[in-house]
C-alpha atoms as a PDB file:
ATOM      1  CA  UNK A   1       0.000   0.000   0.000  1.00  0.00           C
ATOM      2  CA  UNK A   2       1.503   3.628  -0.873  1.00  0.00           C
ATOM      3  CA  UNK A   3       0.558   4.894   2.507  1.00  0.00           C
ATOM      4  CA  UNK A   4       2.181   2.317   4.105  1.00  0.00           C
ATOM      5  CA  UNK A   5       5.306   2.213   1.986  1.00  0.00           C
ATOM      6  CA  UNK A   6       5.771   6.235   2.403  1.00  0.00           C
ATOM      7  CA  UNK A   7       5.754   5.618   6.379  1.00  0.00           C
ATOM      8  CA  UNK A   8       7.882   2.824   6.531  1.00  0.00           C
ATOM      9  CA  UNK A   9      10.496   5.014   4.359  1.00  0.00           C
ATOM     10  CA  UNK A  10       9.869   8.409   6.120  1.00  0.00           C
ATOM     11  CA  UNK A  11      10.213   6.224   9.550  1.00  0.00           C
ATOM     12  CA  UNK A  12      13.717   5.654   9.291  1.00  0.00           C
ATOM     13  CA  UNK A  13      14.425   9.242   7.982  1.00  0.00           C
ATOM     14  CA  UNK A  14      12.874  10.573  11.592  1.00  0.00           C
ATOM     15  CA  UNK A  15      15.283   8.007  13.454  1.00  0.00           C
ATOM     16  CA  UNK A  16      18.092   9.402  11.839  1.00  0.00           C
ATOM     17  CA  UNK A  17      17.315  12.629  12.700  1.00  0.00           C
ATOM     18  CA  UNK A  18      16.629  11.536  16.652  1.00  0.00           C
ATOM     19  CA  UNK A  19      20.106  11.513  16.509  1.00  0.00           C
ATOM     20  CA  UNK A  20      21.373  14.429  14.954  1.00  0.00           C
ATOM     21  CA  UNK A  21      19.004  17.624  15.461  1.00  0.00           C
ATOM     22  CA  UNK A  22      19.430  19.650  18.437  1.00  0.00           C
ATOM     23  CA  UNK A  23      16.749  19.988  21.049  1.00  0.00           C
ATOM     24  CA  UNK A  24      14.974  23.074  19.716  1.00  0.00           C
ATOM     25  CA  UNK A  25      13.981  21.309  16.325  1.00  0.00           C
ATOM     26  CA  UNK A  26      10.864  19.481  16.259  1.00  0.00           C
ATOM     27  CA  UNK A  27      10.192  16.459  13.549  1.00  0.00           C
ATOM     28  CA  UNK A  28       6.879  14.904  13.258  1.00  0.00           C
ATOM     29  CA  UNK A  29       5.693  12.461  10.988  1.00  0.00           C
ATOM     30  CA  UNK A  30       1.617  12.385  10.309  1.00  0.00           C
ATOM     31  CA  UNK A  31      -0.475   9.912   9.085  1.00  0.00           C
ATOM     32  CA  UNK A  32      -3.443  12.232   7.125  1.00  0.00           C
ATOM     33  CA  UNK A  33      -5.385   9.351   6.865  1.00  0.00           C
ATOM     34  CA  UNK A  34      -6.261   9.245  10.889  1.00  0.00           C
ATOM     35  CA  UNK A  35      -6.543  12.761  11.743  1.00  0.00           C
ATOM     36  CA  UNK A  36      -7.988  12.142  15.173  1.00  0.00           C
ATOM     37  CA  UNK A  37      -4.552  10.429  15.759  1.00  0.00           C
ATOM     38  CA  UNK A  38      -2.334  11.596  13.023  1.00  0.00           C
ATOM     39  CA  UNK A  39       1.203  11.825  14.981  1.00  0.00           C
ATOM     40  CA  UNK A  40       3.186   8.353  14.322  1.00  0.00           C
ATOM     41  CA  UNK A  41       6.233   9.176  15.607  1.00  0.00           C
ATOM     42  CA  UNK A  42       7.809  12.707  16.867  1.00  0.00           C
ATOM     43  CA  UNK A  43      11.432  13.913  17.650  1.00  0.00           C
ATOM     44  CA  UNK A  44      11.577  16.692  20.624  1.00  0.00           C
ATOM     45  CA  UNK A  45       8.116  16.903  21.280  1.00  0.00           C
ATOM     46  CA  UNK A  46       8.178  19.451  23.916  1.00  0.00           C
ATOM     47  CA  UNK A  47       8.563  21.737  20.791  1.00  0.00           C
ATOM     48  CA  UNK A  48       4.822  22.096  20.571  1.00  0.00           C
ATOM     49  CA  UNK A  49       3.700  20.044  23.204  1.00  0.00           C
ATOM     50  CA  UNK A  50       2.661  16.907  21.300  1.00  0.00           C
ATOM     51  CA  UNK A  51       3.430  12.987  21.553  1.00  0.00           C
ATOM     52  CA  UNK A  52       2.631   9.626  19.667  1.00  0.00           C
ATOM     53  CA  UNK A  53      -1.207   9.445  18.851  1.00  0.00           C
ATOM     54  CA  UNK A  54      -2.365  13.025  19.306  1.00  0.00           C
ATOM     55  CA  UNK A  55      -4.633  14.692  16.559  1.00  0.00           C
ATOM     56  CA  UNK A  56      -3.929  16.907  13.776  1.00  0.00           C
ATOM     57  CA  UNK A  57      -5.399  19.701  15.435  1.00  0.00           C
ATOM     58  CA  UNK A  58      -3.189  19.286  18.307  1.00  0.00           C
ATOM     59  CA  UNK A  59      -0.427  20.605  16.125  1.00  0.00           C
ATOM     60  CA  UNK A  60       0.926  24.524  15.903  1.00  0.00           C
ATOM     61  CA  UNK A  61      -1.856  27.155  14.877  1.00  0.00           C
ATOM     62  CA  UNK A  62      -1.267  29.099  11.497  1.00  0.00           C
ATOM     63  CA  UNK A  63       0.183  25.605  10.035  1.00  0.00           C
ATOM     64  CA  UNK A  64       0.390  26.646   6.285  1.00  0.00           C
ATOM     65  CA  UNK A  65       1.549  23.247   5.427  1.00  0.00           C
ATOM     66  CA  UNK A  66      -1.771  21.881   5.612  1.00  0.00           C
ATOM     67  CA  UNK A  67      -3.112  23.643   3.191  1.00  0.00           C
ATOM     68  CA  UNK A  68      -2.581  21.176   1.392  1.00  0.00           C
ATOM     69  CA  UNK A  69      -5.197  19.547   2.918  1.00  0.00           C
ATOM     70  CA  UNK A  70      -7.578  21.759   1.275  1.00  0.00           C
ATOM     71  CA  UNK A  71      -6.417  21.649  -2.514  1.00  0.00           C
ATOM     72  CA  UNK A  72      -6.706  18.637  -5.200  1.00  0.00           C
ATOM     73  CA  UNK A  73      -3.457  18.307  -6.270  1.00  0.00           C
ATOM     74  CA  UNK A  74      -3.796  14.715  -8.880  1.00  0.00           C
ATOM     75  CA  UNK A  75      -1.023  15.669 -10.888  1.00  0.00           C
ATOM     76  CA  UNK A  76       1.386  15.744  -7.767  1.00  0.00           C
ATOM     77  CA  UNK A  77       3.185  13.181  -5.521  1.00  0.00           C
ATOM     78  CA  UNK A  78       4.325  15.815  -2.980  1.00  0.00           C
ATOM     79  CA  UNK A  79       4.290  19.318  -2.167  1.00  0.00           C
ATOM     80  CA  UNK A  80       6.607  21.235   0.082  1.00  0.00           C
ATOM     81  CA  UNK A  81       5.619  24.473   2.477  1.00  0.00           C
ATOM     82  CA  UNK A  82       8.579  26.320   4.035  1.00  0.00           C
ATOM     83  CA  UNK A  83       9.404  29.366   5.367  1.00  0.00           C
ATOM     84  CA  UNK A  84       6.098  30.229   6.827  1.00  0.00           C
ATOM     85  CA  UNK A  85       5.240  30.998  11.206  1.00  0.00           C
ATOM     86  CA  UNK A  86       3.454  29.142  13.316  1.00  0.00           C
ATOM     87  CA  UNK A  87       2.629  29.579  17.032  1.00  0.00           C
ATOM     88  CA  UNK A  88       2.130  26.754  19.412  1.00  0.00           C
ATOM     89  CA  UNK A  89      -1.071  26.701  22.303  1.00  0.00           C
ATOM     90  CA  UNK A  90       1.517  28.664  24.539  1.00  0.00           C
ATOM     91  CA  UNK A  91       1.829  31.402  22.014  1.00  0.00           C
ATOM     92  CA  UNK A  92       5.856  29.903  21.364  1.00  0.00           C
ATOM     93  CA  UNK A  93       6.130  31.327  17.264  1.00  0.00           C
ATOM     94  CA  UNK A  94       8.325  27.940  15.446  1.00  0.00           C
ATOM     95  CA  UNK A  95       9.902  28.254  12.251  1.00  0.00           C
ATOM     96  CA  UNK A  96       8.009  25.498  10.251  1.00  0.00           C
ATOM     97  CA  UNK A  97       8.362  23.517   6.935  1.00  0.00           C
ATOM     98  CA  UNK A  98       6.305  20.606   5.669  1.00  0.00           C
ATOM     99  CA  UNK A  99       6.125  18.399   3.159  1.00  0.00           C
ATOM    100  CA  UNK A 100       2.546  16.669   2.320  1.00  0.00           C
ATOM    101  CA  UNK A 101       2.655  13.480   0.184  1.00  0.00           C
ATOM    102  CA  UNK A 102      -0.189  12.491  -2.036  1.00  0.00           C
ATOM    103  CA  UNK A 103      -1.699   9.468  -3.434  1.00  0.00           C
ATOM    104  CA  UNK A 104      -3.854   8.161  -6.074  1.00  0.00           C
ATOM    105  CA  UNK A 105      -6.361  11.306  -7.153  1.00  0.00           C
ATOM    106  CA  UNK A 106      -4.357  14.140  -4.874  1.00  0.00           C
ATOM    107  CA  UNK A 107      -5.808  11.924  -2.032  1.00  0.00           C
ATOM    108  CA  UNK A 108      -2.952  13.644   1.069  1.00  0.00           C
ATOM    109  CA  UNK A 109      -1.615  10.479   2.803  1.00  0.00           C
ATOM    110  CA  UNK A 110       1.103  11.615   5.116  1.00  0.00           C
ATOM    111  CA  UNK A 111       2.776  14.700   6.120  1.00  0.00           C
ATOM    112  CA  UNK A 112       6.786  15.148   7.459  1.00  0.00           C
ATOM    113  CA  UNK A 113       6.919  18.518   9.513  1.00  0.00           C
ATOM    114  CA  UNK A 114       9.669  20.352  11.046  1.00  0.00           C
ATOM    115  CA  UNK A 115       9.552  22.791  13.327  1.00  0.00           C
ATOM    116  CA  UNK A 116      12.278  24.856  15.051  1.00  0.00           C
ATOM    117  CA  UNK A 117      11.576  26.987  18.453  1.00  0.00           C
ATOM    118  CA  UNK A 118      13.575  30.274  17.209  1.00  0.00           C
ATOM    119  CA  UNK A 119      13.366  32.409  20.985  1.00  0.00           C
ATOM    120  CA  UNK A 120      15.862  29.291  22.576  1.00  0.00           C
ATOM    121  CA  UNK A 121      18.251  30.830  20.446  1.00  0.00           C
ATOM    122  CA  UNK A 122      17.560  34.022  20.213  1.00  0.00           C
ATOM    123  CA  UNK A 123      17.795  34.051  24.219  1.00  0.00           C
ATOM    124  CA  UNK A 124      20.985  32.494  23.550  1.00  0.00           C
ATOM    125  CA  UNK A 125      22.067  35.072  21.845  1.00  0.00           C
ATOM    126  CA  UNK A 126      20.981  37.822  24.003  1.00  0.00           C
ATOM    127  CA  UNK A 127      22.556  36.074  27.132  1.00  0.00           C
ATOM    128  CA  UNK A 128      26.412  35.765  25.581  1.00  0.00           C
ATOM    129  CA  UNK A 129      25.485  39.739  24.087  1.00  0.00           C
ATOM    130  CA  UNK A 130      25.307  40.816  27.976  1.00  0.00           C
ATOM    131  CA  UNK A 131      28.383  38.452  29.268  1.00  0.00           C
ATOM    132  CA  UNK A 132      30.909  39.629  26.488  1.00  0.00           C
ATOM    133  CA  UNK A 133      29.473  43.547  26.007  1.00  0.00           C
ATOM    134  CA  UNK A 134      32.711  45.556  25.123  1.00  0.00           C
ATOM    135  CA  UNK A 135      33.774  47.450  28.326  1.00  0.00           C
ATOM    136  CA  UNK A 136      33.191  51.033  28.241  1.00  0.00           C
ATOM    137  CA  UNK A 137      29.892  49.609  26.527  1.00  0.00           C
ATOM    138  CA  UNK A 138      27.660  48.340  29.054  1.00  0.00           C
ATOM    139  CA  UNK A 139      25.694  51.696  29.806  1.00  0.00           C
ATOM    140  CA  UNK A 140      23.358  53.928  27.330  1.00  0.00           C
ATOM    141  CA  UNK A 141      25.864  56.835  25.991  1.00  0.00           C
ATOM    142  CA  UNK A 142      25.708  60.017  27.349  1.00  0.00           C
ATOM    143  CA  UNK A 143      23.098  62.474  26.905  1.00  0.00           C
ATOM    144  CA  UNK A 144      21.213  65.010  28.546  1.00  0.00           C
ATOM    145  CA  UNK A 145      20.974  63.288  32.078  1.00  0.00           C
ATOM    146  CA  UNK A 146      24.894  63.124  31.746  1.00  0.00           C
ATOM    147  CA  UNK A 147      25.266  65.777  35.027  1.00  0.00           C
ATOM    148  CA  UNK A 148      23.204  63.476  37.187  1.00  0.00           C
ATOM    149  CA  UNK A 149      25.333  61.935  39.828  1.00  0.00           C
ATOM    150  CA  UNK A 150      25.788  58.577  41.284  1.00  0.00           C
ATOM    151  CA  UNK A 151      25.558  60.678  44.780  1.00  0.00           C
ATOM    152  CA  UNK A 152      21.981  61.182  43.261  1.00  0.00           C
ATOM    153  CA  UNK A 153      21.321  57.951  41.916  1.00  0.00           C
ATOM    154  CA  UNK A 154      22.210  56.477  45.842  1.00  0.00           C
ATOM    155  CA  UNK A 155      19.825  59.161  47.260  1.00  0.00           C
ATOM    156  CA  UNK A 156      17.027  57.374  45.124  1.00  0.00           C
ATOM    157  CA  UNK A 157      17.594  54.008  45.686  1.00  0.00           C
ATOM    158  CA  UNK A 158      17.663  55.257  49.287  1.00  0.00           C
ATOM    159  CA  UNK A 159      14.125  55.967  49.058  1.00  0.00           C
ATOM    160  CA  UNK A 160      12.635  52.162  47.612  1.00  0.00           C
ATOM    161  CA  UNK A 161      11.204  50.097  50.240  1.00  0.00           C
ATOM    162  CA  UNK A 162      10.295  46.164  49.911  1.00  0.00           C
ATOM    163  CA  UNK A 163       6.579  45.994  50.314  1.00  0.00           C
ATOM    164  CA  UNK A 164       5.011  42.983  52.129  1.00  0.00           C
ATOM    165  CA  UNK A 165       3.102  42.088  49.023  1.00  0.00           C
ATOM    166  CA  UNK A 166       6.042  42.171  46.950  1.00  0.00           C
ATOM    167  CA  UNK A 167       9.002  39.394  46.276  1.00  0.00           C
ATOM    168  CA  UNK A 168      12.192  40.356  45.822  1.00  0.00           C
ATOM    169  CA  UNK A 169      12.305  39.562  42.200  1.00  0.00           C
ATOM    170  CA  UNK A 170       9.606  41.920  42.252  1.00  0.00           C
ATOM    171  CA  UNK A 171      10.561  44.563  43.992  1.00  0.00           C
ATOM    172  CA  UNK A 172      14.154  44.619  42.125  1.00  0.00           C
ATOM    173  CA  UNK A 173      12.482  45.014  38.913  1.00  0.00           C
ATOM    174  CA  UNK A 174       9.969  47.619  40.221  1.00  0.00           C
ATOM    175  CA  UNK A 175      13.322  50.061  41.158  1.00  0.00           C
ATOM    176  CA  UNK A 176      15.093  49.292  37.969  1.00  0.00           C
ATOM    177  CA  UNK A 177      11.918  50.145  36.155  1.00  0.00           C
ATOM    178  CA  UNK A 178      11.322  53.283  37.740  1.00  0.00           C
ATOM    179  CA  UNK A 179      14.813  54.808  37.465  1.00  0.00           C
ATOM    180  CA  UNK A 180      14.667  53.514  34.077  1.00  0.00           C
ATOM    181  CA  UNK A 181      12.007  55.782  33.646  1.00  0.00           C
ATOM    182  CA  UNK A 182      14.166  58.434  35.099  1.00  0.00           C
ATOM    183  CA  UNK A 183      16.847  57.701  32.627  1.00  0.00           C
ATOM    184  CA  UNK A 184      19.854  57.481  35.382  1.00  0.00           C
ATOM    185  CA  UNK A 185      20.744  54.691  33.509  1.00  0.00           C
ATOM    186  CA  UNK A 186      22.470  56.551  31.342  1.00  0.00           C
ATOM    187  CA  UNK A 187      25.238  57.657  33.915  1.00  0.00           C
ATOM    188  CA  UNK A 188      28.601  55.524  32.957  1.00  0.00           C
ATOM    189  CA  UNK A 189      28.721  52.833  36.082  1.00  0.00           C
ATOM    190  CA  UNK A 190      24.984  52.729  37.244  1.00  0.00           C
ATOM    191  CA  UNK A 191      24.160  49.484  35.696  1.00  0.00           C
ATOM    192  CA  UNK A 192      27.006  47.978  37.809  1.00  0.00           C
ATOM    193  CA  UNK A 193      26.042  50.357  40.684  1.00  0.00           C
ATOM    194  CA  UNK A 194      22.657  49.210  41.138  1.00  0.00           C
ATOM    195  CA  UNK A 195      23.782  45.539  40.479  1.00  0.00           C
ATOM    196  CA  UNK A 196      25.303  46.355  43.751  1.00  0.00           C
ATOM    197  CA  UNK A 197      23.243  48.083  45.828  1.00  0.00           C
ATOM    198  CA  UNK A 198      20.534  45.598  44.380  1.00  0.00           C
ATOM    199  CA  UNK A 199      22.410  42.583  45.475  1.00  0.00           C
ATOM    200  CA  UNK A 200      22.245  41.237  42.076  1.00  0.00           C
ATOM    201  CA  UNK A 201      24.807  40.913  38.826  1.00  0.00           C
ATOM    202  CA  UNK A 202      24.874  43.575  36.411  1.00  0.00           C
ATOM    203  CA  UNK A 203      23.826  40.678  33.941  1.00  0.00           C
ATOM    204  CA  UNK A 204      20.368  40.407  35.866  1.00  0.00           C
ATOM    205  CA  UNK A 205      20.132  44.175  35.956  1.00  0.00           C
ATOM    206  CA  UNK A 206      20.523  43.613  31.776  1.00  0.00           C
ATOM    207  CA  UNK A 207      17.448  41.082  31.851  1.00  0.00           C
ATOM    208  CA  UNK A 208      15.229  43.755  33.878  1.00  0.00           C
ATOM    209  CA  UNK A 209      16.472  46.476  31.422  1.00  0.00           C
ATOM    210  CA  UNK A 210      15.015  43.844  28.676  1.00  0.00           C
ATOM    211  CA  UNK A 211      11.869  43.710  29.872  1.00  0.00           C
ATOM    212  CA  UNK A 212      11.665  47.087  30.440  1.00  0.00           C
ATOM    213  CA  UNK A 213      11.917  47.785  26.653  1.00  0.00           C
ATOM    214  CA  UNK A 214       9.270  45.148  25.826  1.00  0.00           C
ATOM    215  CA  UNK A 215       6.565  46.921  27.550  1.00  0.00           C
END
């Protein structure tokens, strides 16, 4: 049976690659026929949150790839999507690619997916930016707060009190936040300053800073 002899082959292609891709990569091998428990097999399924015998549906939102599903394609023994986003149930956005194999009449049969989580490296990358930052280049440059002291700065953080409702994650990110807002952290030393005073490394003070800029 075609079905049976594209699984068997696309099988040991998925072992293979058990072995070789790294732990952000996702590879998932559908059988189209059983959509109410298409997954045969899957590599790294903490990608999207799947295993063995869950549904089609179960799979990233936005999947372009099955499109396919939805287009006669008799002339065809396989189509490829790639490049496209999709976006797990916990709103994680995967690079995706699939390919869709037909049978007799454009009838889809089975489906080979990859999909790579793209923020495990991207965090990654924003960690080793903070450890290995140039010196001389860990602060904002100078500008028009320039003549505000470190004497200043102290006689703010002098002022922040822990709350009884607040952690001390919380209340760490609530001062950084505010003088953020104040822009003292563009005074050459205060990100290692408040590390200090903070009790904290000027690396954490960086992942506050972050999420400062996202809001």
């Amino acid at each position: 049976m075609e079905r049976d002899s594209l699984i068997t082959v696309l099988m040991a292609s998925l072992e293979t690659l058990r072995t070789t891709i790294p732990a952000n990569t996702e590879a998932v091998l559908h059988d189209l026929t059983r959509p109410e428990e298409s997954v045969i097999a899957i590599v790294n399924g903490h990608v999207s949150g799947r295993k063995q015998g869950d549904a089609l549906l179960a799979g990233p939102d936005d999947d372009m790839g099955f499109l396919g599903l939805l287009e006669t394609t008799p002339d065809i023994k396989h189509r490829t999507f790639s490049g496209y986003v999709s976006r797990t149930a916990s709103g994680k956005c995967l690079n995706s690619a699939s390919t869709l194999y037909y049978g007799e009449g454009g009838v889809p049969l089975v489906a080979f997916c990859i999909n790579v989580d793209t923020e495990t490296v991207s965090q990654l990358k924003r960690d080793l930016d903070y450890l290995f930052l140039p010196a001389g280049m860990d602060e904002e440059p100078e500008g028009k707060s320039s003549n505000i002291s470190i004497q200043t700065l102290d006689e703010v953080l002098q002022r922040y009190r822990q709350t009884g409702a607040e952690s001390k994650i919380d209340f760490r990110r609530r001062v950084v936040s505010d003088i953020h807002g104040m822009g003292f952290f563009k005074i050459k030393g205060s990100v290692n300053h408040v590390a200090r005073v903070l009790g904290v490394t000027r690396y954490t003070i960086y992942n506050y800073l972050e999420k400062c800029d996202e809001k």
